[in-house]
C-alpha atoms as a PDB file:
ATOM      1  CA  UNK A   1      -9.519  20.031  -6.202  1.00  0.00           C
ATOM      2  CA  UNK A   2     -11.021  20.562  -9.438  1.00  0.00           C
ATOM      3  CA  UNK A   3     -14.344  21.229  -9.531  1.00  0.00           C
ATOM      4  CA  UNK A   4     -17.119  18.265 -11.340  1.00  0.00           C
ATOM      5  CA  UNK A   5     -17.282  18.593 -15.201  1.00  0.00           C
ATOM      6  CA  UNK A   6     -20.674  18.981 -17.131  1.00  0.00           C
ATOM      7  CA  UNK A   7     -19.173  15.713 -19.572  1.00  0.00           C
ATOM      8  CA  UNK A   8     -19.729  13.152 -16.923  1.00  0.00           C
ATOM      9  CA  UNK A   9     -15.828  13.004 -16.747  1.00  0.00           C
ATOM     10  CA  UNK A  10     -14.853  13.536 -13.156  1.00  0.00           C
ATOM     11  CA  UNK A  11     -10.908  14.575 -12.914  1.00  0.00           C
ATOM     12  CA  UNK A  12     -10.176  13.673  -9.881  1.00  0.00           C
ATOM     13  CA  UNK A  13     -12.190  10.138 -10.299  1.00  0.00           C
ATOM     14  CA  UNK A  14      -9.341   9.651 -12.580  1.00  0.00           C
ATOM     15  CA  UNK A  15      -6.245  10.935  -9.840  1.00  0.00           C
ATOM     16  CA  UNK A  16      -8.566   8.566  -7.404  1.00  0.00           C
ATOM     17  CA  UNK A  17      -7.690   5.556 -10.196  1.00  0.00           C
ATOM     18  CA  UNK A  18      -4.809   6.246 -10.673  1.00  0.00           C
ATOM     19  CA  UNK A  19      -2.814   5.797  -7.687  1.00  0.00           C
ATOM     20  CA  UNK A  20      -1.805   2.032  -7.419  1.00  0.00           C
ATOM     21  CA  UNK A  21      -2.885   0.623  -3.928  1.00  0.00           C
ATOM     22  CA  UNK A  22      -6.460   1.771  -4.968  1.00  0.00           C
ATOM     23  CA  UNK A  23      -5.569  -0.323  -8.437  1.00  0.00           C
ATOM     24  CA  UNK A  24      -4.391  -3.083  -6.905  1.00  0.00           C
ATOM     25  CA  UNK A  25      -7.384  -3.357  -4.529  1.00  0.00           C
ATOM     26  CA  UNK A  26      -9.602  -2.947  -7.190  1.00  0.00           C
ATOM     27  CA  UNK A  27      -7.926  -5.691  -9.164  1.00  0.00           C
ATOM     28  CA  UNK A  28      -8.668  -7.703  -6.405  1.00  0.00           C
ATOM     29  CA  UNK A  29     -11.708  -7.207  -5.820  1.00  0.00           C
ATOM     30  CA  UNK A  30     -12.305  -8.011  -9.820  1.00  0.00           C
ATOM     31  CA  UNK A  31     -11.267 -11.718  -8.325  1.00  0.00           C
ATOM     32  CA  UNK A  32     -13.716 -11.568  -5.471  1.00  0.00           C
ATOM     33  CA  UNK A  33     -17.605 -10.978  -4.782  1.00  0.00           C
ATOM     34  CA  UNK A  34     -16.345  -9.345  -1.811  1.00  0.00           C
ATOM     35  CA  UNK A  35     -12.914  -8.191   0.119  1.00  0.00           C
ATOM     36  CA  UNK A  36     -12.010  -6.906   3.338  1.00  0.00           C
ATOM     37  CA  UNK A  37      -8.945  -4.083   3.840  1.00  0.00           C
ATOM     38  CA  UNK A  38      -7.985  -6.628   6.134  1.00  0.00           C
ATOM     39  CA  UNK A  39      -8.213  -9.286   3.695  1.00  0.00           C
ATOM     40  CA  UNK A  40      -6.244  -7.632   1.146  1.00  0.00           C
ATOM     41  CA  UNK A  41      -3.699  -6.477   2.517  1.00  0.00           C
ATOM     42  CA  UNK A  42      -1.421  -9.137   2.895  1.00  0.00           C
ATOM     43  CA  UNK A  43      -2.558  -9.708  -0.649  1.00  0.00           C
ATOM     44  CA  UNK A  44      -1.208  -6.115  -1.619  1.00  0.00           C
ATOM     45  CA  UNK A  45       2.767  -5.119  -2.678  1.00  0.00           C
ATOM     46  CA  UNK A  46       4.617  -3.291  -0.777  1.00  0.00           C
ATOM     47  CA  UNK A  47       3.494  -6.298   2.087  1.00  0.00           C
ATOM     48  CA  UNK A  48       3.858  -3.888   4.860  1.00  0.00           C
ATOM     49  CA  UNK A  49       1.431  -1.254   3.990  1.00  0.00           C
ATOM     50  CA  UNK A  50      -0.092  -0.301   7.143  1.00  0.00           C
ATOM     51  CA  UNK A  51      -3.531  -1.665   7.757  1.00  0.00           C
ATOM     52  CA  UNK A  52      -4.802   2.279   8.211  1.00  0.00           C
ATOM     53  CA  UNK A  53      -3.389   3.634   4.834  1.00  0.00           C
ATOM     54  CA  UNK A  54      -5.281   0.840   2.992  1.00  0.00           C
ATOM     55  CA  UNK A  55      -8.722   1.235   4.711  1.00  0.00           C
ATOM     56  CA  UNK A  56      -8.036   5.071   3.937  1.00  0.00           C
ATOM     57  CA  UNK A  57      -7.733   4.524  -0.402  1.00  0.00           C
ATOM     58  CA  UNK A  58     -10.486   2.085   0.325  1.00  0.00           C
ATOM     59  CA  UNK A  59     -12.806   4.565   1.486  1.00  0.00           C
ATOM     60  CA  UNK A  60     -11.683   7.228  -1.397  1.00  0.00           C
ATOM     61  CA  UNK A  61     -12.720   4.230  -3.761  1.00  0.00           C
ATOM     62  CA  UNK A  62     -16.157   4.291  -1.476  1.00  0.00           C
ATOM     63  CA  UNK A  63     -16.475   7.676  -1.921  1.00  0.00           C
ATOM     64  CA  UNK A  64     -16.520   7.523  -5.823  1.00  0.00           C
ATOM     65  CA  UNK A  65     -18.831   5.125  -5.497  1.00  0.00           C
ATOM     66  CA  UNK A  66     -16.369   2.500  -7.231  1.00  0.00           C
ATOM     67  CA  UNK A  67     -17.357   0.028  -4.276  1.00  0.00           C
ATOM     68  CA  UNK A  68     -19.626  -0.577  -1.388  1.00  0.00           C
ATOM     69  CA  UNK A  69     -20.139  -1.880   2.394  1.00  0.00           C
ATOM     70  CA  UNK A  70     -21.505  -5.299   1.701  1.00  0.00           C
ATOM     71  CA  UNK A  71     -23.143  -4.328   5.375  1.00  0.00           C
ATOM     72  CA  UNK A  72     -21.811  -7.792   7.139  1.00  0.00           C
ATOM     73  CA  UNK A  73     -18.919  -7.192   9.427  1.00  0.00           C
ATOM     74  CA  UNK A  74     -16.068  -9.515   9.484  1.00  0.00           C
ATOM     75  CA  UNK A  75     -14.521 -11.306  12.146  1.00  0.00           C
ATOM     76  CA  UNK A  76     -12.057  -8.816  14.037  1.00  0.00           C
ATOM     77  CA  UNK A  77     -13.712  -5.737  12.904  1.00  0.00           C
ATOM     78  CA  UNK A  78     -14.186  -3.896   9.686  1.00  0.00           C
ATOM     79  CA  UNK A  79     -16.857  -4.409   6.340  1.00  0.00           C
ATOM     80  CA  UNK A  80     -15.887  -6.367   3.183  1.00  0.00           C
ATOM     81  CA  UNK A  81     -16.613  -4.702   0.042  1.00  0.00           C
ATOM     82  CA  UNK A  82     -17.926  -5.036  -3.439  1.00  0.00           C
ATOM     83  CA  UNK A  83     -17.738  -3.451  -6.597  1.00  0.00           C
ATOM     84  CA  UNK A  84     -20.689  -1.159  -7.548  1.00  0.00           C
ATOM     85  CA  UNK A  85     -21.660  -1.216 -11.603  1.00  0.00           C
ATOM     86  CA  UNK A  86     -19.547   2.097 -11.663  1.00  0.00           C
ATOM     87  CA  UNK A  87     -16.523  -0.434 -10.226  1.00  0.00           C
ATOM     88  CA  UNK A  88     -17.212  -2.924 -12.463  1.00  0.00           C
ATOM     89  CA  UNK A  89     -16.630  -0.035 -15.192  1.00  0.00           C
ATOM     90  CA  UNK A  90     -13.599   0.835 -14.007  1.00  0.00           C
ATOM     91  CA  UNK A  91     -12.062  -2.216 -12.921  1.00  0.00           C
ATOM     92  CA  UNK A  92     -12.975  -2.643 -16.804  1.00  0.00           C
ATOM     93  CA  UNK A  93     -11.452   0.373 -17.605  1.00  0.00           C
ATOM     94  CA  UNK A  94      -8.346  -0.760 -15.974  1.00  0.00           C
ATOM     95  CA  UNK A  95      -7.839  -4.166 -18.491  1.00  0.00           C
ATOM     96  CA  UNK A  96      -8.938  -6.154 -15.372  1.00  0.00           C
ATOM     97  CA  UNK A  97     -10.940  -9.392 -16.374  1.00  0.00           C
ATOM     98  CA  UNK A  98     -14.819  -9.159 -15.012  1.00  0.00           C
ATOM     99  CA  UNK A  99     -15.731 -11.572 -12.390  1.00  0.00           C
ATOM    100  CA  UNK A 100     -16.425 -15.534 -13.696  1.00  0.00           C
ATOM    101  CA  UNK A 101     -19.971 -16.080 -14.081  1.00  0.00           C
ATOM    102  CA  UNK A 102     -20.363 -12.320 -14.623  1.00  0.00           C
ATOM    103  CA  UNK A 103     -22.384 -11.023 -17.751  1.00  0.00           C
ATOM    104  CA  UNK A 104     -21.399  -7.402 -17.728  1.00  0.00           C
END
């Protein structure tokens, strides 16, 4: 991995944003106050991404601190999650719209 930069500009943040279930859940997400892996996947292309692989690029997303638990657990198991201001930058960053009623 490559180690942090002294800029603020984190490499592998970038690598993290790059890859395009992480994207797509993020453009999601943009739609949403909140969104399950569970929720989203059927939501997702390729349709039969397994329900593991997506939690995993959820919690690399988590990790970056791009989104958060909202703490409640859904029915069936597992958190939603929302975009931290750090998402909301990058799902900016991305071209994704901001949420409606948002003034960020």
């Amino acid at each position: 991995m490559f180690p942090p930069s002294d800029k603020g500009f984190e490499p592998r943040l970038a690598r993290a944003l790059d890859h395009p279930v992480r994207a797509r859940f993020l453009r999601l997400l943009a739609e949403r106050e909140a969104l399950s892996p569970r929720e989203a996947q059927p939501l997702l292309e390729p349709g039969d991404l397994p329900l593991s692989n997506l939690t995993y690029h959820v919690r690399v997303l988590d990790y970056f601190g791009l989104v958060e638990p909202t703490g409640d657990p859904q029915p069936g198991g597992g958190f939603a999650f929302r975009t931290t201001p750090e998402g909301e930058a990058a799902v900016a960053a991305l071209g994704f719209p901001p949420k409606r009623g948002s003034d960020s």
